[in-house]
Protein backbone atom coordinates (compact mmCIF):
# COMPACT_ATOMS: atom_id res chain seq x y z
CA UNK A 1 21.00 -21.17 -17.43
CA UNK A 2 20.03 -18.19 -19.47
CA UNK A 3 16.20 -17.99 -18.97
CA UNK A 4 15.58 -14.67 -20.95
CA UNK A 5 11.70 -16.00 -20.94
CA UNK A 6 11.28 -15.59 -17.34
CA UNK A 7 10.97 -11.97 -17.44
CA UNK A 8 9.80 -9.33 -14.73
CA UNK A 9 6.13 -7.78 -14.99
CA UNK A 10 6.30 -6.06 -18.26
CA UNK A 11 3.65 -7.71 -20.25
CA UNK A 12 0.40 -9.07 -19.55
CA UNK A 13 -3.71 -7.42 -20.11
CA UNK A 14 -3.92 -8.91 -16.61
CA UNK A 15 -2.22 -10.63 -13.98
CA UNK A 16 -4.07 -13.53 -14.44
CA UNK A 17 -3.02 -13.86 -17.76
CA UNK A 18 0.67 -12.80 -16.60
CA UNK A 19 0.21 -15.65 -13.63
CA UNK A 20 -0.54 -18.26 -16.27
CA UNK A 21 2.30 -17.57 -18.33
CA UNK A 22 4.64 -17.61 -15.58
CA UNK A 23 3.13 -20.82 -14.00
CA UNK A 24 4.00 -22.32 -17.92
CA UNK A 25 7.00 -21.27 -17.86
CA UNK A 26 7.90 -22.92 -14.10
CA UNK A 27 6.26 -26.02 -15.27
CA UNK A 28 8.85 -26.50 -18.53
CA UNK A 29 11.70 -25.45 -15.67
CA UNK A 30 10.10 -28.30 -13.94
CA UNK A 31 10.95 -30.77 -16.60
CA UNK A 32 14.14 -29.75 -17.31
CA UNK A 33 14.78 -29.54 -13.23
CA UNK A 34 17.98 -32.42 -13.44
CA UNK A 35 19.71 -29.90 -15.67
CA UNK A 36 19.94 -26.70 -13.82
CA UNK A 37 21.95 -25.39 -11.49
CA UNK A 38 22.25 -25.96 -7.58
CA UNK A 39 21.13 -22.66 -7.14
CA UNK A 40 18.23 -22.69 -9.91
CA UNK A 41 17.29 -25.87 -8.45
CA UNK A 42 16.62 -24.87 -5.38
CA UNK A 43 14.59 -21.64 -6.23
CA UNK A 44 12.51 -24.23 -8.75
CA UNK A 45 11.93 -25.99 -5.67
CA UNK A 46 11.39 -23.28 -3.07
CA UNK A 47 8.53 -22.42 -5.56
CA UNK A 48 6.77 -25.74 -6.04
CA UNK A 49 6.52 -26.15 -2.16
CA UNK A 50 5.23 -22.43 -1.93
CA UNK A 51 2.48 -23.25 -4.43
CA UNK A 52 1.52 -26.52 -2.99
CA UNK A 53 -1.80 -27.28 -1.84
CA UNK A 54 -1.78 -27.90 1.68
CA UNK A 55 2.13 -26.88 2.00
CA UNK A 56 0.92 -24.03 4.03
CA UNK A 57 -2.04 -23.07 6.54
CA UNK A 58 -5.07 -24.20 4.92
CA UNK A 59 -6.72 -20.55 5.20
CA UNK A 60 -3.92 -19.25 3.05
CA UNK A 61 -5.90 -19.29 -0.50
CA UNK A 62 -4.01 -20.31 -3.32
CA UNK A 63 -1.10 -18.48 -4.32
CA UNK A 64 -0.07 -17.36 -8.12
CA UNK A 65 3.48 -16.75 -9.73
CA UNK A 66 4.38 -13.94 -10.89
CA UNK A 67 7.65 -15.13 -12.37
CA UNK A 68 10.82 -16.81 -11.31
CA UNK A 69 13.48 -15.56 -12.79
CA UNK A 70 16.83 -17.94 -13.67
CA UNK A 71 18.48 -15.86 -16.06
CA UNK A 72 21.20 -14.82 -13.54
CA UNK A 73 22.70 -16.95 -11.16
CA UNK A 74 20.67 -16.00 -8.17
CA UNK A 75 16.92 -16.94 -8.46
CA UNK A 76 14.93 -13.99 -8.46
CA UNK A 77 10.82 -14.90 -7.51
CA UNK A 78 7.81 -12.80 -6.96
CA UNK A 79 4.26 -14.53 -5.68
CA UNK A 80 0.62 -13.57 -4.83
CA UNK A 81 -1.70 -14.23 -2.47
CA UNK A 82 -4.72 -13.40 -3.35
CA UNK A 83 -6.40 -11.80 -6.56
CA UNK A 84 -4.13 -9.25 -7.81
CA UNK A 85 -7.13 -8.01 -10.59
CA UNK A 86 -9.56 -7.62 -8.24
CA UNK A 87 -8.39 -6.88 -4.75
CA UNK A 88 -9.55 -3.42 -3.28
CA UNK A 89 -5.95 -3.15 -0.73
CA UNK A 90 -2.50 -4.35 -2.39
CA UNK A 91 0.66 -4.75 -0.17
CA UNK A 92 4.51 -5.44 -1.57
CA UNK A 93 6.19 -7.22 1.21
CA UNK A 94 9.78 -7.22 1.01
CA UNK A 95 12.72 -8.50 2.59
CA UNK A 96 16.31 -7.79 3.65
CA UNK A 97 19.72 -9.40 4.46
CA UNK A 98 19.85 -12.99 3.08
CA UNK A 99 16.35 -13.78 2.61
CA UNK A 100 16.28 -14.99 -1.10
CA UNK A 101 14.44 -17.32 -3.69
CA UNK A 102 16.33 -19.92 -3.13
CA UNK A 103 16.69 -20.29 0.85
CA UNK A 104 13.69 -18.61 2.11
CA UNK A 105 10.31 -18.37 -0.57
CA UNK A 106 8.33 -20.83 1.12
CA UNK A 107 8.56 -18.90 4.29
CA UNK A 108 7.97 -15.44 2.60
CA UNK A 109 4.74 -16.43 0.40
CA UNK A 110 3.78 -17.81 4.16
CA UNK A 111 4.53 -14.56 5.56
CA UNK A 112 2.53 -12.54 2.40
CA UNK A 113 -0.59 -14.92 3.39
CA UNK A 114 -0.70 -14.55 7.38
CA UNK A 115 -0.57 -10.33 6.12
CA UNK A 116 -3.11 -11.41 3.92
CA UNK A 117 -5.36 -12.90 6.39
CA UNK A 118 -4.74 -10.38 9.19
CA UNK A 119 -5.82 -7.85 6.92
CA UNK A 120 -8.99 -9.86 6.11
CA UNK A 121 -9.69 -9.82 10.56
CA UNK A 122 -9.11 -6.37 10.18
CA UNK A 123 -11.85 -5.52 7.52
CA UNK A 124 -10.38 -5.56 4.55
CA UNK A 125 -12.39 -8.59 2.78
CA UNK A 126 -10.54 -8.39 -0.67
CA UNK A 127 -6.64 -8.15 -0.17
CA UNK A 128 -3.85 -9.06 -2.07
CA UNK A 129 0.13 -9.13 -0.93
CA UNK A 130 3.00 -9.82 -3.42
CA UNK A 131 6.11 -11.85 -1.77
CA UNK A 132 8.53 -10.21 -3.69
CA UNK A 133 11.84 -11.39 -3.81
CA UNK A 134 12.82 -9.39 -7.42
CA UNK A 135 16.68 -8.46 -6.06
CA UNK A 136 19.83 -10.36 -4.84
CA UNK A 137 19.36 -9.27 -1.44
CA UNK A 138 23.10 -8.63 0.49
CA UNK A 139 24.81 -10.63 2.72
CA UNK A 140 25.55 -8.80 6.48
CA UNK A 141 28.40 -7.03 5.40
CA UNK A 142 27.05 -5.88 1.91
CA UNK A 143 24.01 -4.29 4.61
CA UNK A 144 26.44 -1.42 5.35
CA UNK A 145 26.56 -0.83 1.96
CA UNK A 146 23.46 0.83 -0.84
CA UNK A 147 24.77 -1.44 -3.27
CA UNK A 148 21.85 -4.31 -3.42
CA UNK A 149 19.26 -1.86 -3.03
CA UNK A 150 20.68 0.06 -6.11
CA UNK A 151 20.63 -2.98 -8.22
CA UNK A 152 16.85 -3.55 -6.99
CA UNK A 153 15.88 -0.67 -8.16
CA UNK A 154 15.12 -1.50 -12.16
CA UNK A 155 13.01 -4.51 -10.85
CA UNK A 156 10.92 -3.37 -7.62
CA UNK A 157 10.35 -0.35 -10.18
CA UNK A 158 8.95 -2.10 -13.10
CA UNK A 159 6.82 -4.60 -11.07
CA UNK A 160 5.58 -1.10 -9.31
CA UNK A 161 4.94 0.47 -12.55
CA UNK A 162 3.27 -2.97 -14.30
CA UNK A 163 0.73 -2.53 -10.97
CA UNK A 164 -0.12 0.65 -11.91
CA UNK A 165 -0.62 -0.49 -15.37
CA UNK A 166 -2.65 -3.32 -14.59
CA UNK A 167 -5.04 -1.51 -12.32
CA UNK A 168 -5.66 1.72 -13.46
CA UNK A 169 -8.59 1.56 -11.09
CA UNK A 170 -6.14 2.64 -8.22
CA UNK A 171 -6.83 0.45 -5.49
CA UNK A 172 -4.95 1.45 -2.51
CA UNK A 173 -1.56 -0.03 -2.87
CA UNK A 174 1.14 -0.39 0.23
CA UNK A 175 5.05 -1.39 1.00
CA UNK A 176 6.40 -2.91 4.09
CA UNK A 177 9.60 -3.80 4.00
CA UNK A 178 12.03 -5.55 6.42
CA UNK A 179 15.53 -5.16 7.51
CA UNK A 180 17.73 -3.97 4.70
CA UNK A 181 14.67 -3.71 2.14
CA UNK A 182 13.71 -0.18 4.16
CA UNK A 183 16.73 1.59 2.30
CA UNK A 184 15.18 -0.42 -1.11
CA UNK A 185 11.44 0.72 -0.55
CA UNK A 186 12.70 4.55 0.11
CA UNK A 187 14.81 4.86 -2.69
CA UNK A 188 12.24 3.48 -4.99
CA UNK A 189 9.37 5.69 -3.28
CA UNK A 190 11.83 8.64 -3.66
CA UNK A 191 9.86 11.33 -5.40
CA UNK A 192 12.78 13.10 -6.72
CA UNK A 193 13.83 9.77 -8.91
CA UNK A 194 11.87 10.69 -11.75
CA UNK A 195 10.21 7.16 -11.54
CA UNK A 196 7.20 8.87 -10.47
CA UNK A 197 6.08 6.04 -8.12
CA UNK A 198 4.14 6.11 -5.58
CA UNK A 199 2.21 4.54 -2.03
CA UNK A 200 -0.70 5.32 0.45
CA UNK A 201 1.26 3.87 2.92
CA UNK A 202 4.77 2.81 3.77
CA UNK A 203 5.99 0.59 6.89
CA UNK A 204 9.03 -0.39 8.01
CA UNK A 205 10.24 -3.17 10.68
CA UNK A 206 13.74 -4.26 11.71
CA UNK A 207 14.91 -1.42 9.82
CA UNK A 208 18.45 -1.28 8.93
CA UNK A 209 17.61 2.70 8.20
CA UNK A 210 17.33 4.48 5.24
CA UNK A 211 19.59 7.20 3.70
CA UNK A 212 19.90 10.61 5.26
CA UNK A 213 18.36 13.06 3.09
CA UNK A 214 14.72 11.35 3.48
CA UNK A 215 15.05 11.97 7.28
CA UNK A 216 16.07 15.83 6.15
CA UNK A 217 13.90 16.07 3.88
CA UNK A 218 10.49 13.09 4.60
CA UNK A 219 8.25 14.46 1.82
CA UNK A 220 10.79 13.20 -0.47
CA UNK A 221 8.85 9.83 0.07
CA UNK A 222 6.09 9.96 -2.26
CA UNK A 223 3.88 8.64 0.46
CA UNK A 224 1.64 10.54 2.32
CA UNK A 225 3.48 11.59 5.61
CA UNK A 226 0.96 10.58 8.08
CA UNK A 227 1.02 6.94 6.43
CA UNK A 228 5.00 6.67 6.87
CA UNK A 229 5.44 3.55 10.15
CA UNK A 230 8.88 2.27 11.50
CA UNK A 231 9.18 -0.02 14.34
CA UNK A 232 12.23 -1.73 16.12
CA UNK A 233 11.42 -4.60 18.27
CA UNK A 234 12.84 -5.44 21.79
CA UNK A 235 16.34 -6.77 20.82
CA UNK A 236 16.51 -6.44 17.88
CA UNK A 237 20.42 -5.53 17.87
CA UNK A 238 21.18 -6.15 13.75
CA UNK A 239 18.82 -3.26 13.31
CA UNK A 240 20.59 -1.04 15.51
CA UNK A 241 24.21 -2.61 14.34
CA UNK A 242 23.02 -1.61 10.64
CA UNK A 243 22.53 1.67 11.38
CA UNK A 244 25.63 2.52 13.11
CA UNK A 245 28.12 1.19 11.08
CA UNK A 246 26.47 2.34 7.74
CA UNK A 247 24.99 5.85 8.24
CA UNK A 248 21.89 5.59 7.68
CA UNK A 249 18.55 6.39 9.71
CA UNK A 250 15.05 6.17 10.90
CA UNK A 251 12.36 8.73 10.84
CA UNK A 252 11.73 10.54 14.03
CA UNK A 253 8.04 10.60 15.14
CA UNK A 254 6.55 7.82 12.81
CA UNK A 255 6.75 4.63 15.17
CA UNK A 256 4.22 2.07 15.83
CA UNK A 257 4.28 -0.31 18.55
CA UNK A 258 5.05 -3.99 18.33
CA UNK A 259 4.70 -4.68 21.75
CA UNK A 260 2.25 -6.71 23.79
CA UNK A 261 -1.06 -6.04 23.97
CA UNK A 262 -2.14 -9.05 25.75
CA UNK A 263 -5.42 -7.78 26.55
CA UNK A 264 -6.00 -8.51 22.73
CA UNK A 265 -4.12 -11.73 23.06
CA UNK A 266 -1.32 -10.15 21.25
CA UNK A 267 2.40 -10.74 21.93
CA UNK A 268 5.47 -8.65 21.19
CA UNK A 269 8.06 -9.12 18.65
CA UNK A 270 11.24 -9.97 19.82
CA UNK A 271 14.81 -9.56 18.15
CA UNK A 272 15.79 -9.16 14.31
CA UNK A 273 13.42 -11.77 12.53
CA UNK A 274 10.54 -11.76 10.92
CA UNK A 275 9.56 -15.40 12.02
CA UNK A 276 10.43 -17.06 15.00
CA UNK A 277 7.34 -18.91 16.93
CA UNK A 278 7.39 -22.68 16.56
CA UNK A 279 3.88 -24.16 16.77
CA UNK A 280 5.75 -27.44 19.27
CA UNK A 281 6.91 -24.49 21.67
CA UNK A 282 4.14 -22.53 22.53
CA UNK A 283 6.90 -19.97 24.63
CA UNK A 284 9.10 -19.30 21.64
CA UNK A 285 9.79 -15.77 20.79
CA UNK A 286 7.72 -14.33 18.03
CA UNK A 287 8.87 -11.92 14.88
CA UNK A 288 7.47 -9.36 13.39
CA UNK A 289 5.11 -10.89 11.43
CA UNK A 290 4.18 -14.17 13.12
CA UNK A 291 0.62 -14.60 13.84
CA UNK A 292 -0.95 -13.30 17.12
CA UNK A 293 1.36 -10.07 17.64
CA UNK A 294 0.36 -6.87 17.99
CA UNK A 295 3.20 -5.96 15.30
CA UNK A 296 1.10 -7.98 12.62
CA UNK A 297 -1.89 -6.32 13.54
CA UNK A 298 -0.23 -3.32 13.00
CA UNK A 299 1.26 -4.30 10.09
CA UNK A 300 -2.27 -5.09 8.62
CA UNK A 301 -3.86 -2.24 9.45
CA UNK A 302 -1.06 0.13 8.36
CA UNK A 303 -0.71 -1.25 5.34
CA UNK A 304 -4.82 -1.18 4.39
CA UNK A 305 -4.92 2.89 5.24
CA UNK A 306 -6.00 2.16 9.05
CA UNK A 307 -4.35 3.46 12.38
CA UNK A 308 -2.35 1.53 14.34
CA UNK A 309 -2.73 0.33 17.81
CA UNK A 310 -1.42 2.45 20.38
């Protein structure tokens, strides 16, 4: 289906007008839901149960479209918790290998509101983070490659540059980015692109590394140096495995822990995902961004302009 409509944050006096529109637009998707695609139909749905009431924890506030777009064949989706218009701290969570629209937006807008409420423990009372899911994100083999994070680029730029738009009041705005989306968030935050984009802070989990010349040359990120985080869990082997076989690398000097700090009650992150702890076993491995770990706590302080736990 060609859904020219559902188009990426270029118009709009405010998001909640831009919300409204998109949330329009998925309800007349909606009604036309026996007609689309198996692919379409499954990002429509991924989307319904992301916005349900009660589909999530309950201290999750409600979240708002931003669009989803149909007009290719993969689903392309971003969502907000929180008040985009008013929030003081913004964060654009993205993802990597395989995590797309249509088999995993539920559990990213979930991820985008534990951030959110981690960053509300942490002091921040107003926040506001974007599941973004605004590129056809590759497949293991395609990780080797910069191809997907090339053909990102246009979108993750133009929903950067409609926030800037929006809020000319410059609240402080964030990335973290998982896995393969590292090598996305870089190249976007690359000052030499002429996009003339920018972030307080940048961090980075599970990276699958990022291209050379930023580790020649960091101040190429347009984000301030001492706000630049990587971390690589315990296990986490696809990380590693990425940047072998494809070249790329991480940023000496600018980790943060995501180990236990179980004086805080905090446990470590564990392997390659981002979620992994199953409330009916309480000894499951955790990911990065599962509740109760000191890499979420990290995570949330990072991304407000705070220091992160030794």
């Amino acid at each position: 289906m060609n859904s020219s409509d559902d188009s990426p944050l270029t118009s709009g006096e405010s998001y909640a007008r831009l919300s409204a529109a998109a949330h329009d637009r998925f309800e007349a998707l909606c009604a036309i839901r026996g007609r689309l695609g198996t692919s379409h139909r499954q990002g429509l749905d991924g989307t319904a149960h992301a916005l349900r009431r009660g589909s999530m924890d309950p201290a999750i506030p409600s979240r708002h479209l931003l669009y989803l777009d149909l007009s290719a064949r993969e689903p392309l989706a971003a969502v907000a918790v929180g008040d985009l218009d008013t929030a003081t701290h913004v964060t654009f969570q993205l993802s990597g290998t395989g995590i797309r629209a249509r088999n995993a937006l539920w559990g990213s807008v979930r991820e985008a509101g534990q951030l959110y409420l981690e960053q509300q423990k942490v002091g921040v009372a107003e926040p506001a983070v974007v599941a973004w899911l605004g590129y056809r994100t590759p497949n293991l083999a395609g990780a080797l490659l910069n191809t997907a994070a090339r053909r990102g680029l246009q979108r993750l730029g133009q929903d950067l540059a409609t926030f800037v738009r929006l809020r000319p009041d410059k609240p402080h705005m964030a990335v973290e980015a998982h896995s393969y989306a590292a090598t996305l968030a870089a190249q976007v935050l690359d000052a030499e692109s002429g996009r003339g984009l920018g972030a307080q802070a940048l961090a980075m989990i599970g990276s699958a590394g990022i291209p050379r010349h930023f580790s020649r040359d960091p101040g190429r990120l347009n984000v301030p140096s001492a706000n630049i985080y990587e971390a690589i869990a315990e296990g986490d082997y696809l990380a590693w495995l990425g940047r072998t076989f494809s070249g790329r690398t991480l940023l000496a000097g600018h980790e943060f822990n995501v180990g236990p700090k179980l004086g805080l009650g905090l446990h470590a992150a564990q392997g390659h995902n981002t979620s992994q702890f199953r409330d009916d076993k309480p000894s499951s491995t955790r990911g990065y961004r599962d509740p109760d770990t000191l890499s979420l706590r990290n995570l949330a302080l990072i991304t407000t302009g705070q220091a992160p736990l030794p």
